[in-house]
Protein backbone atom coordinates (compact mmCIF):
# COMPACT_ATOMS: atom_id res chain seq x y z
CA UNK A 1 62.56 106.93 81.99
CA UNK A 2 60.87 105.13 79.01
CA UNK A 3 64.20 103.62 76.61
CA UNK A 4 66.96 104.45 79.20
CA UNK A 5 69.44 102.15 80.48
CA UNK A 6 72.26 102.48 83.30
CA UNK A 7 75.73 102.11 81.69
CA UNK A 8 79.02 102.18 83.70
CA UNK A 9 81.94 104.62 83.01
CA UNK A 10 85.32 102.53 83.35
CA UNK A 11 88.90 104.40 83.38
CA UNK A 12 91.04 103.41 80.70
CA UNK A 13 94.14 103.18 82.76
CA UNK A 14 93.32 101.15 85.83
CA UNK A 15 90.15 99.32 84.77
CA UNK A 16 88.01 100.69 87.61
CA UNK A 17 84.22 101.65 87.06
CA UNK A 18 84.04 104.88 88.95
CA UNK A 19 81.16 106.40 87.82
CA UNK A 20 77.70 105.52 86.75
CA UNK A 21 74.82 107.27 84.46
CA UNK A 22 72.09 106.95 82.11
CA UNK A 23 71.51 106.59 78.47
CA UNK A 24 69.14 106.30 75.83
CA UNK A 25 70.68 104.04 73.38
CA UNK A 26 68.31 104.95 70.53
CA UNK A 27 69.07 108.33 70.12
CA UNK A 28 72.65 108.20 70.97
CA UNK A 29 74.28 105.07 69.43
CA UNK A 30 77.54 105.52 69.52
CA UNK A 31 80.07 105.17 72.95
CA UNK A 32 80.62 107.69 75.56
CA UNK A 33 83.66 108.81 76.18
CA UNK A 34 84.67 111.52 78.94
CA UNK A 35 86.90 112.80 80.64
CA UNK A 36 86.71 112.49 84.73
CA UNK A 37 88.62 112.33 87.85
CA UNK A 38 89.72 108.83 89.02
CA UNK A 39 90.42 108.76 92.62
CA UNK A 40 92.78 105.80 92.74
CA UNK A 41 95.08 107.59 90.63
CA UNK A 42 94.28 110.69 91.47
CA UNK A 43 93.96 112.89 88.36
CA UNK A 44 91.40 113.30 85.45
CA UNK A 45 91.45 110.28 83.14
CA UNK A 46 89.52 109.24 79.64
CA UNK A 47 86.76 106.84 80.53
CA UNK A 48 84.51 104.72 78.42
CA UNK A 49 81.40 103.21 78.21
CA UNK A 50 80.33 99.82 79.87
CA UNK A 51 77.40 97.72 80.41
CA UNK A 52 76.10 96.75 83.65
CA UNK A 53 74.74 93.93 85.19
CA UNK A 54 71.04 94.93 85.75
């Protein structure tokens, strides 16, 4: 696991954090962005990078 952290990925249009994965900041410095399914909304929406609480 070495340099990885957990990060959180939040929808853009309802502000929930839906998903979670991990990263290795050092080799990829810049923020994720992808596109996945929200189930509140129900339909594929951007979301973003966010730090958790670890």
């Amino acid at each position: 696991m070495g340099d990885r952290i957990k990060i959180g990925l939040k929808c853009t249009e309802n502000g929930d954090i839906n998903y979670t994965t991990m990263k290795n900041p050092k080799t990829h410095t810049e923020k994720f962005e992808v596109t996945k399914y929200s189930p509140r909304l129900r339909k594929h929406t951007l979301h973003k990078e966010v730090k958790l609480k670890s």
